[in-house]
Structures are given as structure tokens and as C-alpha cells.
Protein backbone atom coordinates (compact mmCIF):
# COMPACT_ATOMS: atom_id res chain seq x y z
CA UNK A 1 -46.15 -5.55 10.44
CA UNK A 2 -44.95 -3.39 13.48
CA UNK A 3 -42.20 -5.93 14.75
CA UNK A 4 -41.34 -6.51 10.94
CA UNK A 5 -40.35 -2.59 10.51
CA UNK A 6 -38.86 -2.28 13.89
CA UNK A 7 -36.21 -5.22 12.63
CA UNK A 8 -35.75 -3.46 9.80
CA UNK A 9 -35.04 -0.34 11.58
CA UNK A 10 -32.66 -1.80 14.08
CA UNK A 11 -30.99 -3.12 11.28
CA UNK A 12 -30.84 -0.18 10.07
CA UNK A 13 -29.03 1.33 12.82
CA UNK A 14 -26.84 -0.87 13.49
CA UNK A 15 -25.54 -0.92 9.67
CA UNK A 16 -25.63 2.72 9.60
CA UNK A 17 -23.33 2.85 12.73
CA UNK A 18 -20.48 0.41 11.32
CA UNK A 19 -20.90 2.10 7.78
CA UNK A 20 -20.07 5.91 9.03
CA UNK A 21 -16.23 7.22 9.79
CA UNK A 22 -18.25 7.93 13.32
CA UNK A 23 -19.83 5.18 15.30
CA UNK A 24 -23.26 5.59 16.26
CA UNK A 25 -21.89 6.09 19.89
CA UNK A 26 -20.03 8.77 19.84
CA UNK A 27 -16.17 7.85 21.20
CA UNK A 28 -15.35 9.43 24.42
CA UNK A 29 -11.80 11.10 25.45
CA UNK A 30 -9.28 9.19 28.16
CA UNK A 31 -10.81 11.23 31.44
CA UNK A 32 -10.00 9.03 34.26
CA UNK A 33 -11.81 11.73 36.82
CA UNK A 34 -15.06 10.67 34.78
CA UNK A 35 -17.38 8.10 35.34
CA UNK A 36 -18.33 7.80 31.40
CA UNK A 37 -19.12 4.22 32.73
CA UNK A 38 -22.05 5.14 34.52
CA UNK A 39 -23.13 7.14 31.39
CA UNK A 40 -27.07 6.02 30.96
CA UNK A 41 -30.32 7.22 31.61
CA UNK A 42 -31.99 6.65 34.97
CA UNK A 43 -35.75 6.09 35.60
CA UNK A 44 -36.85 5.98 38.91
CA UNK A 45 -40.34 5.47 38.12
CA UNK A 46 -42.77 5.09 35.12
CA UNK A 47 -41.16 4.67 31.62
CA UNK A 48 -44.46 5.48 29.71
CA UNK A 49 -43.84 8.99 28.96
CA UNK A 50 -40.45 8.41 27.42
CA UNK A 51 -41.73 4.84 25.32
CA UNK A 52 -44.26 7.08 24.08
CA UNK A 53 -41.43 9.38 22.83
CA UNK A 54 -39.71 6.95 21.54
CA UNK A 55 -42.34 5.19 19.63
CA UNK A 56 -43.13 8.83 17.70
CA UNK A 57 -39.29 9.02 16.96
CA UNK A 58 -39.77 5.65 15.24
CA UNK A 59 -42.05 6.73 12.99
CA UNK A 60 -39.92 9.35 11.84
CA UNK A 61 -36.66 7.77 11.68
CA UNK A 62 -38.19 4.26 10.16
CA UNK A 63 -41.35 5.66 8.19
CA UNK A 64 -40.49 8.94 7.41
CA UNK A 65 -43.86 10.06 8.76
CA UNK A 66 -44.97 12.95 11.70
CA UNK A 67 -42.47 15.20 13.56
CA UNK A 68 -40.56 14.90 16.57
CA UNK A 69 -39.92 18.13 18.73
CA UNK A 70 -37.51 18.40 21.30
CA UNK A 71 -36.61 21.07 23.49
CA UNK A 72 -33.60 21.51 25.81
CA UNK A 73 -34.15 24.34 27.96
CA UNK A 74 -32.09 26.39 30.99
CA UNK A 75 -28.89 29.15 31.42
CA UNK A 76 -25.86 30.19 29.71
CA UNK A 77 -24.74 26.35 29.32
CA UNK A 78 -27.98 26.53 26.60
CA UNK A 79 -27.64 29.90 25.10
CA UNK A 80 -24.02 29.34 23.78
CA UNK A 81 -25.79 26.59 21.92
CA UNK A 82 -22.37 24.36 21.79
CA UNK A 83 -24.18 21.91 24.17
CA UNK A 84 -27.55 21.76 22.34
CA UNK A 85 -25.87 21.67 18.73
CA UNK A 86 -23.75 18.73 19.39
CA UNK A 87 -26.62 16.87 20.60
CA UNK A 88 -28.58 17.97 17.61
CA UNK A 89 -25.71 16.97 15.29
CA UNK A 90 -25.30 13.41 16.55
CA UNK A 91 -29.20 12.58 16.67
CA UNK A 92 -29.52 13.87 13.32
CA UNK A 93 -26.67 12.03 12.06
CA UNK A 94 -28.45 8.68 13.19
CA UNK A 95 -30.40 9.10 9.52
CA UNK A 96 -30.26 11.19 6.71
CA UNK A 97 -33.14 13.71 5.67
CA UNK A 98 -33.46 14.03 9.28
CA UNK A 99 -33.23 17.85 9.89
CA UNK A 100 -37.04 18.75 10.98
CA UNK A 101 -39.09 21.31 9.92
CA UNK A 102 -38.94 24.02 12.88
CA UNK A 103 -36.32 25.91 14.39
CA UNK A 104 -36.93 28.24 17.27
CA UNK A 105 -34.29 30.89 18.07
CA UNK A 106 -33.69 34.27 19.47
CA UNK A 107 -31.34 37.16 18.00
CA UNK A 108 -28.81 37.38 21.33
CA UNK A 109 -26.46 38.96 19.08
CA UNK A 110 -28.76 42.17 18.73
CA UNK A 111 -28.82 42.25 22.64
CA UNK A 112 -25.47 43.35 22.47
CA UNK A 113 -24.78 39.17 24.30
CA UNK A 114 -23.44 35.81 23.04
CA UNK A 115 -25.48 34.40 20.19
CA UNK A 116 -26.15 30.49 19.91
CA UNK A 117 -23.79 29.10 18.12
CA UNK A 118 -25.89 26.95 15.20
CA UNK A 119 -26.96 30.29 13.33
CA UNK A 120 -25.22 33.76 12.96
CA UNK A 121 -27.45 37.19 13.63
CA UNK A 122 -26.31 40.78 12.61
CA UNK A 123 -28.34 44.14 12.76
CA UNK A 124 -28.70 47.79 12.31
CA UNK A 125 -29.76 50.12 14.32
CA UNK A 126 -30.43 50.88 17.88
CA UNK A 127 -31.87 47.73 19.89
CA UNK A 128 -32.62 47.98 23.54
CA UNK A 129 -32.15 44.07 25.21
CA UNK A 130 -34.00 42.77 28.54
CA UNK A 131 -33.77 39.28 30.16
CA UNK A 132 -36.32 36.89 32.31
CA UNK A 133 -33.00 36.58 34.98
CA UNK A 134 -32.77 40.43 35.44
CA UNK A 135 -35.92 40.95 38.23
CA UNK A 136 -35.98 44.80 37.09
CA UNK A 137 -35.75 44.21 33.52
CA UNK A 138 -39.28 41.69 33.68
CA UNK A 139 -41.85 44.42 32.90
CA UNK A 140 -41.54 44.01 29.81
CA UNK A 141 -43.79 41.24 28.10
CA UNK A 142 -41.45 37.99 26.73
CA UNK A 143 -42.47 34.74 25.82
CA UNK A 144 -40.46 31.27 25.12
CA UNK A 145 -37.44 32.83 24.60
CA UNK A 146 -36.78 34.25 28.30
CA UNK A 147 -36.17 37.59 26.45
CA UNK A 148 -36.88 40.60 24.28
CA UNK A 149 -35.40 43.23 21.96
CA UNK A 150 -36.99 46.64 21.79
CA UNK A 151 -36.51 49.11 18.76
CA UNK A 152 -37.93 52.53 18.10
CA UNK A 153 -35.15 53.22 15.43
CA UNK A 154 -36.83 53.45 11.54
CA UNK A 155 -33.57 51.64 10.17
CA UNK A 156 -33.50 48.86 12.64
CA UNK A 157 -33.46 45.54 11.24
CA UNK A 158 -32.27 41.47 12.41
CA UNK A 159 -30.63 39.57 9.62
CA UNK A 160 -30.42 35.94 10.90
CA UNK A 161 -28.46 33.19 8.98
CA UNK A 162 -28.79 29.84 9.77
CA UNK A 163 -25.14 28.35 9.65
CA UNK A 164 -23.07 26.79 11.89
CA UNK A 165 -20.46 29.19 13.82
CA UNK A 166 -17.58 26.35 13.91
CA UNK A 167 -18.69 24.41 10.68
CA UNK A 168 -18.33 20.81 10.48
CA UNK A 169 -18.34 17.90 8.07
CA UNK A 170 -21.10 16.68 10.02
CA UNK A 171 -23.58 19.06 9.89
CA UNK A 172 -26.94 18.84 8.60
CA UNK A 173 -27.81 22.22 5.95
CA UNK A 174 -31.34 23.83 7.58
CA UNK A 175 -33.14 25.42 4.97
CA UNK A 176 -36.63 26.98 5.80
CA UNK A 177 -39.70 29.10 3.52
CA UNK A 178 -41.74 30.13 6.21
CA UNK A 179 -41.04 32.40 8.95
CA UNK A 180 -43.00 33.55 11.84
CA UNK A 181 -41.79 36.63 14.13
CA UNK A 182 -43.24 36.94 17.62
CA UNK A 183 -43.51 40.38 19.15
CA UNK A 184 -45.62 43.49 19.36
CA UNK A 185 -45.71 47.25 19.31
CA UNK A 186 -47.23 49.70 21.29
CA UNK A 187 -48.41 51.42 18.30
CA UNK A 188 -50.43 49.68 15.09
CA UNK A 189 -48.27 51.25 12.33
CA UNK A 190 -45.35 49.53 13.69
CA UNK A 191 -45.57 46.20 11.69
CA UNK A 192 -42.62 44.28 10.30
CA UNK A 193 -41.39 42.80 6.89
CA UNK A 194 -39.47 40.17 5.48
CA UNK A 195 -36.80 40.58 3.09
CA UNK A 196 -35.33 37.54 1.28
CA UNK A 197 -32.92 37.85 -1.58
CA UNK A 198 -34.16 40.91 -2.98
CA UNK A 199 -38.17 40.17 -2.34
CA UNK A 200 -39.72 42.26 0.18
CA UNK A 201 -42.23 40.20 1.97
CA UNK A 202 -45.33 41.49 3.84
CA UNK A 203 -47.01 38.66 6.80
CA UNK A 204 -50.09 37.94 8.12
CA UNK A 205 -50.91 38.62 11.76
CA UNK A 206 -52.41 36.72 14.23
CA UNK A 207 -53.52 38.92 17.49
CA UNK A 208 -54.12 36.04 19.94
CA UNK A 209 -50.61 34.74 19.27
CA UNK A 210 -48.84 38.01 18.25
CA UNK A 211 -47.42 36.56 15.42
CA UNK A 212 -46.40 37.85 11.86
CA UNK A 213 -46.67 34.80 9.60
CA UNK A 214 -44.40 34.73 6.07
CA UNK A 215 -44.25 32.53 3.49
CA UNK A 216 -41.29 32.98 1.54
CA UNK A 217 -40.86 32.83 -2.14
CA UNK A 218 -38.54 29.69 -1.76
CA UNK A 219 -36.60 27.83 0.65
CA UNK A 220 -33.84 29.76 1.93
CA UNK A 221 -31.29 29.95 4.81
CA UNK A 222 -31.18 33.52 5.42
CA UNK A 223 -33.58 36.18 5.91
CA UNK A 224 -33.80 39.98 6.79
CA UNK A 225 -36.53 41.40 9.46
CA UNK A 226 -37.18 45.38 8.98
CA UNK A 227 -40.24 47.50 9.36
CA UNK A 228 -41.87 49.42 6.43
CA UNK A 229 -41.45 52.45 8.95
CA UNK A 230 -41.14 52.75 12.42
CA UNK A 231 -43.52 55.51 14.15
CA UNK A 232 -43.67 54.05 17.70
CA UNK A 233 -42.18 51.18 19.21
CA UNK A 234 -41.44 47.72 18.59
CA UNK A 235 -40.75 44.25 20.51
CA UNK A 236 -39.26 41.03 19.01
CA UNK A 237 -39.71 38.32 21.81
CA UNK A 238 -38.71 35.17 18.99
CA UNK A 239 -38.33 33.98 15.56
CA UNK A 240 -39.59 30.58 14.35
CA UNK A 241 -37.84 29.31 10.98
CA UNK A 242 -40.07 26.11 9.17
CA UNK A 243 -39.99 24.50 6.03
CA UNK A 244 -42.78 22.17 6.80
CA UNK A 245 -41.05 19.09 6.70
CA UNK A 246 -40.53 15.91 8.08
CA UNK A 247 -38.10 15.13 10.62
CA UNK A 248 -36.66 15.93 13.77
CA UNK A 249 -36.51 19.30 15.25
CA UNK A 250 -34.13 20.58 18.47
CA UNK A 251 -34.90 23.64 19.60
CA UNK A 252 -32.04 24.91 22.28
CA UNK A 253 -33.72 27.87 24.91
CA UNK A 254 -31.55 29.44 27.01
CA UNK A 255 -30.78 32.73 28.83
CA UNK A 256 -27.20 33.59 31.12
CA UNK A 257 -28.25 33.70 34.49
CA UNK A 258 -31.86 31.96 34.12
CA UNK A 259 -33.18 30.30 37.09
CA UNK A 260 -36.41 28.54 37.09
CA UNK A 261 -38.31 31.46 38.60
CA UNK A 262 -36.75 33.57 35.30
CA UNK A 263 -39.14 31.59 33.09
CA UNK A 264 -41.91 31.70 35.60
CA UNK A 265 -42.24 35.51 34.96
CA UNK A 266 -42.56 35.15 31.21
CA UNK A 267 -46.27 36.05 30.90
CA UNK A 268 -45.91 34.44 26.76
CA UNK A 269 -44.04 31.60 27.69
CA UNK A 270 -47.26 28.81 27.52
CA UNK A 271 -48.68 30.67 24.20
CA UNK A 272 -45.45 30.34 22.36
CA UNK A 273 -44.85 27.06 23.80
CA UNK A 274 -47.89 25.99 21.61
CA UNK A 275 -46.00 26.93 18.33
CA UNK A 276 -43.68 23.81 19.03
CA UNK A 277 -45.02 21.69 21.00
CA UNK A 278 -42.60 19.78 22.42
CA UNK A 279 -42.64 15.92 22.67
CA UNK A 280 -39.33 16.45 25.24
CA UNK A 281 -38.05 18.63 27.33
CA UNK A 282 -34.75 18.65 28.32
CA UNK A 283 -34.09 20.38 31.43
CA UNK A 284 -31.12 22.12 31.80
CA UNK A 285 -32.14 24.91 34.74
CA UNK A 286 -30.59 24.64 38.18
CA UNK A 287 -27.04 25.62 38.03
CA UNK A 288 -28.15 29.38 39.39
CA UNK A 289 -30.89 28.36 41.28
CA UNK A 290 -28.25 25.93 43.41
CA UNK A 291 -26.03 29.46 43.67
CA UNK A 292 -28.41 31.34 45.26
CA UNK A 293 -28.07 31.56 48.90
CA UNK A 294 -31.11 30.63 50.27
CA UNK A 295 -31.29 27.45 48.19
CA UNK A 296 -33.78 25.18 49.19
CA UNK A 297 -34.57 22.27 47.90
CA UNK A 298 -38.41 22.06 48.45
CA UNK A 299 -38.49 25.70 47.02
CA UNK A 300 -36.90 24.56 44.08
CA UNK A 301 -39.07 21.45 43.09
CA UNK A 302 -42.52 23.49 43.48
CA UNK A 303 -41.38 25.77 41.01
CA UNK A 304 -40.49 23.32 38.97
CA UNK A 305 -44.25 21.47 39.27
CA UNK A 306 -45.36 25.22 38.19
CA UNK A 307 -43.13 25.16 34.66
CA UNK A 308 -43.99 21.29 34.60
CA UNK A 309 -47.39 22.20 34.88
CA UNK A 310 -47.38 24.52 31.69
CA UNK A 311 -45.61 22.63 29.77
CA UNK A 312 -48.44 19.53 30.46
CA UNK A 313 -50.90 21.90 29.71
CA UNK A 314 -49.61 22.54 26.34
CA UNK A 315 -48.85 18.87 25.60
CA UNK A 316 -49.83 16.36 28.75
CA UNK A 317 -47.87 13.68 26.72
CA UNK A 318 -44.17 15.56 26.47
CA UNK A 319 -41.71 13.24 28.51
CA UNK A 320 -39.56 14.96 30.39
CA UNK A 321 -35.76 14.18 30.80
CA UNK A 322 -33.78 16.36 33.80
CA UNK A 323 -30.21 17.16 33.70
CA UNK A 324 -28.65 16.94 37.08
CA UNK A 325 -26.45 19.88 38.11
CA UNK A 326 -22.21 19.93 36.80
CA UNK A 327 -19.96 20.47 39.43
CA UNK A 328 -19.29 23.99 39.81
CA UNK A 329 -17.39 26.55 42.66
CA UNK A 330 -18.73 29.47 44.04
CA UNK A 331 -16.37 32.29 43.91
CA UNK A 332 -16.27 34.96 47.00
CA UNK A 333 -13.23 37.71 47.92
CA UNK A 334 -11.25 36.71 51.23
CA UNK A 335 -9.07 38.88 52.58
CA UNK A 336 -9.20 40.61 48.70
CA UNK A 337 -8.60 38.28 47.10
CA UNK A 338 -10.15 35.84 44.74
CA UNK A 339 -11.08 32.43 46.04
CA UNK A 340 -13.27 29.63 45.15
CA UNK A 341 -15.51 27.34 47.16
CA UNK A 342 -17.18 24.27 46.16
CA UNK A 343 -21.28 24.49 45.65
CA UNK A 344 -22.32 21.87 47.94
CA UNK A 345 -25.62 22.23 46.35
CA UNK A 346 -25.41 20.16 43.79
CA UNK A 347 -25.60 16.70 45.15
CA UNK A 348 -29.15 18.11 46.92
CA UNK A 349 -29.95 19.42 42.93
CA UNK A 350 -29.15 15.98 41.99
CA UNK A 351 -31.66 14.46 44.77
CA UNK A 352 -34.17 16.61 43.73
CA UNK A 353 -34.35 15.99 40.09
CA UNK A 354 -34.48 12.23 40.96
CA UNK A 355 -37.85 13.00 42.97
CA UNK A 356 -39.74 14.65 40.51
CA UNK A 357 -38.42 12.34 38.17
CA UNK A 358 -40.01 9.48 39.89
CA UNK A 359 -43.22 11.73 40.81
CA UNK A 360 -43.83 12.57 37.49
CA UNK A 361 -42.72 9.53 35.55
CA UNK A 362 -39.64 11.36 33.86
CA UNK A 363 -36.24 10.28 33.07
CA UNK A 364 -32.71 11.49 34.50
CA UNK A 365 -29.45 12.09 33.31
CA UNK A 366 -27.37 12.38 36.14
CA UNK A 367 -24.72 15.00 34.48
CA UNK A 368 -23.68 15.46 38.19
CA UNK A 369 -22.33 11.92 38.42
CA UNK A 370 -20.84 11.06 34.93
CA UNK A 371 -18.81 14.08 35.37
CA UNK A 372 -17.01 13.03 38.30
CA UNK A 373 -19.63 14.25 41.79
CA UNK A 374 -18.67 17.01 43.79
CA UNK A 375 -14.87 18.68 43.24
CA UNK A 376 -14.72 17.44 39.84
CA UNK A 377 -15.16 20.67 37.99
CA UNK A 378 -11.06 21.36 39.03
CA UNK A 379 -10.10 18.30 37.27
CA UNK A 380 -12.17 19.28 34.22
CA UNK A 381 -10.63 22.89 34.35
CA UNK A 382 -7.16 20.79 34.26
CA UNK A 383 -8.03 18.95 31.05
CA UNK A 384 -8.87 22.06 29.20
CA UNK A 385 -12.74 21.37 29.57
CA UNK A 386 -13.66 23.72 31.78
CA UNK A 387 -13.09 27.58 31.96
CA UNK A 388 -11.72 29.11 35.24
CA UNK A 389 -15.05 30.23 36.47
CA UNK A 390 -15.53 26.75 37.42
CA UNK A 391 -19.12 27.14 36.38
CA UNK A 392 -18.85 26.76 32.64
CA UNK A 393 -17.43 24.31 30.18
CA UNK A 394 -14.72 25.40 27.26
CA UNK A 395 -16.22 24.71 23.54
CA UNK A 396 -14.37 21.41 23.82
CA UNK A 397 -16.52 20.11 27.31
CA UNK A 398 -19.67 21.31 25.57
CA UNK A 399 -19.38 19.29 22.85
CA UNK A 400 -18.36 16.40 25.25
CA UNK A 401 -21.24 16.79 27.07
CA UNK A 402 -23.47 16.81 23.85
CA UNK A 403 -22.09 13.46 22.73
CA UNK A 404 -22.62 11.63 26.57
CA UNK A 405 -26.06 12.63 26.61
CA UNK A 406 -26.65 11.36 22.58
CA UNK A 407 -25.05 8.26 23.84
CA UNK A 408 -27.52 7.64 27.15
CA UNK A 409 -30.45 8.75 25.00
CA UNK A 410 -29.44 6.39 21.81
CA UNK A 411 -28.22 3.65 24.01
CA UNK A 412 -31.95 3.75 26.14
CA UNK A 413 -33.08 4.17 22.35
CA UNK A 414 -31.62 0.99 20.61
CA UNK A 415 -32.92 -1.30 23.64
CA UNK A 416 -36.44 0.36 23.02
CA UNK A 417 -35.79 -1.14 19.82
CA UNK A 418 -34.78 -4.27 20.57
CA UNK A 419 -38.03 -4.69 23.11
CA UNK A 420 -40.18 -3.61 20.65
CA UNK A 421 -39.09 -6.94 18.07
CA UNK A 422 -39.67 -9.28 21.03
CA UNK A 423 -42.33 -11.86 20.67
């Protein structure tokens, strides 16, 4: 029976590719300073992990049973949410009905900084905003998120909608009837409520996680947190959306500047990691750890077995897929004025994610590479898919970058696949 519906899903696949406008690999651009050819995951030891990942995704895309929860975590390349939304986009567009039940985000724009760009926030009032990458700013408790905004105003509220910034054809409506705000107040009268078209809705609380539950009156994609009144102080460290249903969920966490130390010193960040549960994590962190200084590479990798080590706490099974560094340029004043340098840290980035990728049976995609090795940021800044930083892709090279790594995870995916119907 389990080869028999493993046919039919590769079938399936395949027929759905040739029927769409978009092939289930998504085409690539003419960038000769690429090596899209090299464009595939790498496993330099066990496979288990990742088979077992893949197996749970089969019984979602094939039976239309269970939940698959993915997270792709690390800096600014993650919070502008262009990377993680094309991703999301193309694996969703593999099926339809696809679009999973949970959706983790964050209200940047009430922080005063860049929002994701799958949903649109808006607010009133005064709101007070503190990151994990800021050491000073870290007194304050935050959770999953890597960050935390702080009202004592009595007309302060977070209005998030969950549409697309740049809207496309393509993508999949999230609709959800069951919100859960994480945060805390100093003070017990401080609690907050949910409005959704018109209906003011009051939530349960749960003190261990430090949660405010609501179920909503019906599915919706919009939502309004407030507080009944506001006689002290109150924190907002996340916002889970859910609608309880089956499918495929891709939660993108990410703060500017974040290092892996950054989520180290978010005292919340196992507890909320329990909410979703992640069957992979995509790590995206490095790109400021590799611009520090006094980067070292053995540094590095044990605080990465620390955040490995909570996230295998919270699910021992996750697999765990590393992005190797881009290319980027360090910039520095000679002589005032503005040069750049190349980071010769990234190759020794990319060495090190291979190493605990073979110590911990986890997967690679060597970013580093496909993009071109070291210098290649210039010649991605020449074809209009890079900014001038040198650090940071345009809208453009973010979705590129979303599409190679849905084509090295569907590629690795189909030949799961077409194992699994071997005799």
C-alpha cells in the first residue's frame, strides 16, 4: 500500500509540474557568475533526519493527513521575509490546500523597523522596541521572536493583516480563527483583547507559557490586539495565527543584526519554540557572526551545538538544513573615504556548517558556492541583485534565492520519492 501511494504521488508531481504556467522547478535567470549547476543539497553524513522529514511531508502532500512545520531562522536576510516567502510560495504551490495551519510572526512595523513582507502590521500609540542583537537592549525578557515591544500607552493597539506586501498570482490566501499573543505585564490588570470585525474578544491565559489564547468567531485574515485598559505596563514578545488545519506551515524568524549569540540570550526562546515545533530548521545565522572581528570558527560552532541543543530538546527529531554564508564586503573608511573589503570569512563559515552538518547528521545548502564563492557579491550588485552594501540582496536576489533553495529541497525531494517506489 505504501509504494502504491508513493507512485501515485510522484505521479502526481510530475503531472502537476507540466500542467502549471510554472514548472515545478522554478526557472533560473542567465547569471554566468553563478554556479546554479551545482545547485543541490549536500549531506556529508547521515540522511535519517531529513528522510524522516520527508516521509511526514508525504503524508501531508499525498494523504492530506498531520502537519509539517518548518522554520527558517537568522538576520535581516529573514526579517524582510522576501527570502522566506518565496520559498513558502513555491513549496506551497507543489499542491493545493497546502497552506498549514500556523503562522508565527512578529509586529516589526510597531518597532518603528522593516516588517516581513508576507503580512502588513499598523498601530496606535506609543510602542517602545528592543532586539536580541542590541547587548544593552537584552534585559528585557523575549522569546522566539529575538524581540519585544513594550507599551504603557491606554490606546495602544497592533492591527496585523495577513497579506502579501508585493501580491502575486501565486499566492496562497492564509486565513486563521485562533490567535495566541505571547507577552506579559508587570502589572495583572494589564491583559489584552482581540478585536475582529466588530467582536471584541476576551482570551484565556496560560501562566507557564505566557500566552493569551483566542478563538475567534470565524476564520479571518485580520485582527486587532488592544487592552481593555492599560494601568501598568505591557510586553508583546510574538503572535501565533492558526486555523487548525492541515498542511504545511513556514514560519520565517529573523532579526537585523542577529548573530547566533542574539538568540542565545532569549531566556523564552525554548518555551515558545514548543508552540511550533518545528520538523526543520533552516539556518540562516552567520552573516554577522563572520563580520565580527574576532571570528573564530570553533567559537562559532559551540554556540551553535548550544541553539542545536534547544531546539533537540524541543523536538530531538527536527532535521536540520544550514545555509552557508553569501558573499558579502566589509566596509571600513580609508583615508575618509568609503571602501569595501571582501569578508574572507565566509569560505571558513562555509567549512564550518559542513562539520556540524556531518556531526549532527544535517543537510547543507551551500548558498556560498551556488552564488559564485568569494568576490561574487560585486557581480551580483552588477546584475541588479544585490544592494551596494554588498551584504544584502535587492527584492529581485531574494526571491532568486527563495526559488534555488525550493529547487535543491524539491529536487532531494522527488528522488526521496522515487527511492521510496523501489522494490
Amino acid at each position: 500500500m505504501r509504494k502504491r501511494l508513493v507512485f501515485i504521488g510522484l505521479v502526481f508531481l510530475l503531472g502537476f509540474a507540466k500542467a502549471q504556467s510554472q514548472p515545478l522547478l522554478r526557472p533560473l535567470p542567465d547569471c554566468p557568475f553563478a554556479h546554479f549547476e551545482r545547485n543541490h543539497l549536500i549531506f556529508p553524513g547521515d540522511k535519517a533526519a531529513m528522510e524522516r522529514f520527508y516521509q511526514k511531508l508525504d503524508s501531508v502532500v499525498f494523504l492530506g493527513k498531520g502537519n509539517v512545520s518548518i522554520m527558517h531562522i537568522g538576520g535581516s536576510h529573514v526579517q524582510g521575509g522576501m527570502f522566506t516567502q518565496q520559498f513558502r510560495d513555491n513549496l506551497l504551490s507543489i499542491s493545493p490546500d497546502l497552506m498549514g495551519g500556523q503562522n508565527f510572526v512578529f509586529p516589526f512595523t510597531a518597532g518603528k523597523t522593516n516588517n516581513p513582507s508576507h503580512f502588513m502590521v499598523s498601530y496606535t500609540g506609543e510602542w517602545s522596541y528592543c532586539r536580541n542583537a542590541v547587548r544593552r537592549e537584552t534585559d528585557k525578557r523575549m522569546g522566539l521572536a529575538g524581540a519585544a515591544v513594550t507599551t504603557t500607552d491606554a490606546d495602544a493597539s497592533i492591527s496585523i493583516i495577513t497579506r502579501e506586501r508585493y501580491p502575486s498570482d501565486c499566492q496562497p490566501e492564509y486565513l486563521f480563527n485562533k490567535i495566541t499573543v505571547l507577552g506579559f505585564s508587570e502589572t495583572e490588570n494589564v491583559v489584552p483583547v482581540v478585536g475582529c470585525d466588530g467582536t471584541l474578544v476576551h482570551g484565556q491565559y496560560d501562566e507557564w507559557l505566557s500566552t493569551y489564547t483566542f478563538k475567534l468567531p470565524k476564520l479571518t485574515d485580520s485582527v486587532c490586539i488592544c487592552f481593555d485598559s492599560v494601568a501598568g505596563e505591557f510586553t508583546l514578545t510574538g503572535v501565533l495565527l492558526d486555523n487548525g488545519l492541515t498542511g504545511i506551515s513556514v514560519h520565517g524568524v529573523g532579526v537585523n543584526g542577529a548573530s547566533v549569540p542574539s538568540y542565545l540570550r532569549c531566556d523564552d526562546f525554548e518555551r515558545d519554540l514548543e508552540l511550533i515545533k518545528p520538523d526543520l530548521i533552516i539556518f540562516g545565522i552567520g552573516i554577522n557572526d563572520a563580520a565580527e572581528k574576532d571570528f573564530e570558527k570553533e567559537t562559532f560552532k559551540q554556540n551553535y551545538a548550544e541553539l542545536i541543543g534547544i531546539i533537540q530538546r524541543v523536538n530531538p527529531d527536527c532535521a536540520l538544513l544550514f545555509v552557508t554564508n553569501n558573499d558579502s564586503f566589509k566596509r571600513k573608511r580609508v583615508k575618509k573615504k568609503r571602501v569595501y573589503e571582501v569578508n574572507t570569512n565566509g569560505p571558513i563559515v562555509q567549512q564550518a556548517f559542513m562539520e556540524m552538518a556531518e556531526g549532527y547528521g544535517g543537510v547543507v545548502w551551500d548558498q556560498f558556492d551556488v552564488m559564485g564563492g568569494l568576490k561574487s557579491m560585486q557581480k551580483w550588485e552588477k546584475a541588479g541583485l544585490a544592494q551596494k552594501d554588498k551584504v544584502h540582496f535587492t527584492r529581485e536576489g531574494y526571491k532568486l534565492m527563495g526559488d534555488l533553495l525550493y529547487n535543491a529541497l524539491i529536487t532531494d525531494y522527488i528522488e526521496h520519492i522515487k527511492n521510496s517506489q523501489k522494490p
